[in-house]
Protein backbone atom coordinates (compact mmCIF):
# COMPACT_ATOMS: atom_id res chain seq x y z
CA UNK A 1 47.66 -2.56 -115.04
CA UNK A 2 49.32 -5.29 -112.83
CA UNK A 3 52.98 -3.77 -113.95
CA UNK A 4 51.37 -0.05 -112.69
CA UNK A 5 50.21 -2.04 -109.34
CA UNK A 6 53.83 -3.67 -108.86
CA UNK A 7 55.74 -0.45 -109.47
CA UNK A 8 53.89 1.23 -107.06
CA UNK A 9 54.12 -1.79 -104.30
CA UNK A 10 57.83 -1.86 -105.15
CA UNK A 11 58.18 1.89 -104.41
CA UNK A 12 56.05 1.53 -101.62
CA UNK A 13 58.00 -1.29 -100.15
CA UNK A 14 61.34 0.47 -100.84
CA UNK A 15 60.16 3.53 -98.46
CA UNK A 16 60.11 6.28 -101.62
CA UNK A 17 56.30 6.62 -101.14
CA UNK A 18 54.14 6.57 -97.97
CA UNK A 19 51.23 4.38 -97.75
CA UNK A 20 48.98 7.07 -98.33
CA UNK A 21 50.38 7.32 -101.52
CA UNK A 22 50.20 3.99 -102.39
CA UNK A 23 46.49 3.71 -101.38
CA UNK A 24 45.52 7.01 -103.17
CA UNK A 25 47.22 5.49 -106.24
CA UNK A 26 45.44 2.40 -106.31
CA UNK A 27 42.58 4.01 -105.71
CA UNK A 28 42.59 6.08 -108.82
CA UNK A 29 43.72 2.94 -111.10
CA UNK A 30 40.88 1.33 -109.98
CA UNK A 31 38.77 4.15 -111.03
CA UNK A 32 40.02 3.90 -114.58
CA UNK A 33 40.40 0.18 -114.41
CA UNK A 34 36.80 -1.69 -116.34
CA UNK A 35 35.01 -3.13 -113.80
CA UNK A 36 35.37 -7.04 -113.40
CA UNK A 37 32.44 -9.80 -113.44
CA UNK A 38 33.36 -9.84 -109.35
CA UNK A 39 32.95 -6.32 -108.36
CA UNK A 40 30.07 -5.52 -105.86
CA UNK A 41 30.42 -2.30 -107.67
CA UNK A 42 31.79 0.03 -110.46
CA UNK A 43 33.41 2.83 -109.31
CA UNK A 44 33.86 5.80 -111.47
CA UNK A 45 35.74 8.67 -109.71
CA UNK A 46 36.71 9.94 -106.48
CA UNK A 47 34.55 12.06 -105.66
CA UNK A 48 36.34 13.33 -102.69
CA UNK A 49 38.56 13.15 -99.94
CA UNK A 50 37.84 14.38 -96.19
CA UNK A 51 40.52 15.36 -93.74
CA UNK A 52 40.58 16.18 -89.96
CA UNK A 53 42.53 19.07 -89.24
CA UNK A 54 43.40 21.15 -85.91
CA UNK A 55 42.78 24.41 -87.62
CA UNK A 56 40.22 24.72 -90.34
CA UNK A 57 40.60 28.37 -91.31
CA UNK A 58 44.45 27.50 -91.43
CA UNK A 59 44.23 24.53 -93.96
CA UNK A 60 41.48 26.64 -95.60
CA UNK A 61 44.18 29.65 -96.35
CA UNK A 62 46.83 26.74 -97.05
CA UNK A 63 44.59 25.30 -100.20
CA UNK A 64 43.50 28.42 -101.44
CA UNK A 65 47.17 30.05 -101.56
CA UNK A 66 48.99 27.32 -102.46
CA UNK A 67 46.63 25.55 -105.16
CA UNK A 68 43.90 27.72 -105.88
CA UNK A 69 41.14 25.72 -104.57
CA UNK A 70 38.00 27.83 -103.90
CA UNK A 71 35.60 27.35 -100.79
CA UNK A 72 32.20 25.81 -102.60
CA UNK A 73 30.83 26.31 -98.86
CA UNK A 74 32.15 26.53 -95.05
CA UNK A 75 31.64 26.85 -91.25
CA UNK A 76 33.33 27.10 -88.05
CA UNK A 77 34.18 23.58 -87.78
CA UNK A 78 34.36 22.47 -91.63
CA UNK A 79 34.89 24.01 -94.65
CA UNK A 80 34.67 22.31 -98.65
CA UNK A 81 36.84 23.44 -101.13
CA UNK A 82 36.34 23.07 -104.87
CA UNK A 83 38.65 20.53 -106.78
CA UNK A 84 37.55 20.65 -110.66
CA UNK A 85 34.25 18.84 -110.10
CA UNK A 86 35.44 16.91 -107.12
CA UNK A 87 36.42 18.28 -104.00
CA UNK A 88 37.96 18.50 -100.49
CA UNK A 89 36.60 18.25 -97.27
CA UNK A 90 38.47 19.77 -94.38
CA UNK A 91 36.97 19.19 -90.69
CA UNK A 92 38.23 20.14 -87.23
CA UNK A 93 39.42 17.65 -85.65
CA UNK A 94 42.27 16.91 -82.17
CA UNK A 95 43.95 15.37 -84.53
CA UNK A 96 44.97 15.66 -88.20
CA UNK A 97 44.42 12.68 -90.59
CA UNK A 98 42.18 11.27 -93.40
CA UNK A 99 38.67 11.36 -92.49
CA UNK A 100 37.73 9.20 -95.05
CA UNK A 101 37.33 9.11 -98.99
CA UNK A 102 34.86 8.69 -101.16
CA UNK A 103 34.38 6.71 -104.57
CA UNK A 104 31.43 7.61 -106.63
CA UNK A 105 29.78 4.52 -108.46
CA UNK A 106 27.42 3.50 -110.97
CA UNK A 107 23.86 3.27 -110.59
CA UNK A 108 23.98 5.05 -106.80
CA UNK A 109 21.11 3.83 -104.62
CA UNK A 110 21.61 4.22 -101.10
CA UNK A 111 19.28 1.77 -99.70
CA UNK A 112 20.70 -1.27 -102.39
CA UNK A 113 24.15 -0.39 -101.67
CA UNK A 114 23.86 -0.26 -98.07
CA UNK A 115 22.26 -3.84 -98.28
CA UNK A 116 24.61 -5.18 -100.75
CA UNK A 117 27.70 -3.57 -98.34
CA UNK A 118 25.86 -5.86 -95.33
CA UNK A 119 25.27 -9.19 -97.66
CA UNK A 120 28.80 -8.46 -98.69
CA UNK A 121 29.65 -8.44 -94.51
CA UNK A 122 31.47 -4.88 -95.01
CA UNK A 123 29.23 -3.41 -92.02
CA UNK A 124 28.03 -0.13 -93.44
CA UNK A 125 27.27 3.07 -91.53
CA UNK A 126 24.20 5.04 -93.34
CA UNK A 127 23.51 8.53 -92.64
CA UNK A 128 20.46 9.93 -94.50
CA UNK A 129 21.67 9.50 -98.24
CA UNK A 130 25.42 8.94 -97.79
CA UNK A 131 26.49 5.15 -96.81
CA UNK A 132 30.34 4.36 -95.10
CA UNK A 133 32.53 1.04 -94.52
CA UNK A 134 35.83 0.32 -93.28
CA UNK A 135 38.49 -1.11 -95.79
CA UNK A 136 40.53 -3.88 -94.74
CA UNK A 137 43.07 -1.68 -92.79
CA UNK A 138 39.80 0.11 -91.03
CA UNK A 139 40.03 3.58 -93.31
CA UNK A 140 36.39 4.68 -93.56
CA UNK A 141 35.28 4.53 -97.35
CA UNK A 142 32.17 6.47 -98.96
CA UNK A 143 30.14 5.89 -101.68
CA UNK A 144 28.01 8.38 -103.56
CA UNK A 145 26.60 9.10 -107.34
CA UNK A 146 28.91 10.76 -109.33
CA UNK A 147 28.55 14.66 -109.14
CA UNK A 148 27.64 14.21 -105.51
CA UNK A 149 28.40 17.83 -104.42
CA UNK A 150 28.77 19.01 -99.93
């Protein structure tokens, strides 16, 4: 694992990947990686990723033509496209960028993870059963259950 984590700092420091990339890769070895005696939690997939984008029927036609994905439901100003069983979020936004992600754990309960994020100091946002934080570098992380579905 550590020689997977400095390959992809190395690349990431030498400019062939953007740090996008190098988050979205870490994020998915942690997935696989066993939890540690440290963790606050176990995460077991990403569930999915959320983007802001100018033109949602736009990105929508983008996805669908270019890798298939199909719309699991949509609106005027969002739209949720099937990925296996993960998928993508796309919402308008003035500005295109990552929304957030989110990183499905074991044992899913929002009210103990929300209070575990706060004992932790991580300042967590709840809405109704779905519980944010910012990551060091302020991107907004989600948990859920696995299978959480829009």
């Amino acid at each position: 694992m550590k020689h997977l984590i400095d390959r992809m700092l190395d690349e990431y420091d030498s400019g062939r990947i953007r740090r996008r990339d190098l988050v979205a890769g870490l994020a998915a070895l942690a997935g696989a990686a066993p939890a540690t005696a440290a963790s606050t939690f176990r995460g077991v997939e990403i569930n999915h990723i959320a983007l802001r984008v100018t033109d949602v029927v736009r990105s929508r036609d983008f996805y669908q033509k270019h890798l298939g994905m199909p719309v699991v439901s949509e609106s005027a100003n969002n739209c949720f496209l099937g990925l296996g069983k993960n998928f993508l979020a796309l919402f308008k936004g003035d500005r295109a960028g990552m929304d957030h992600y989110c990183i499905a754990i074991d044992g899913y309960k929002v009210e103990q993870v929300t209070e575990e994020l706060k004992r932790q100091g991580l300042n967590p946002r709840r809405t109704a059963d779905r519980v944010y934080f910012p990551d060091p570098d302020g991107l907004t992380v989600q948990l859920s259950a696995a299978g959480h579905q829009p």
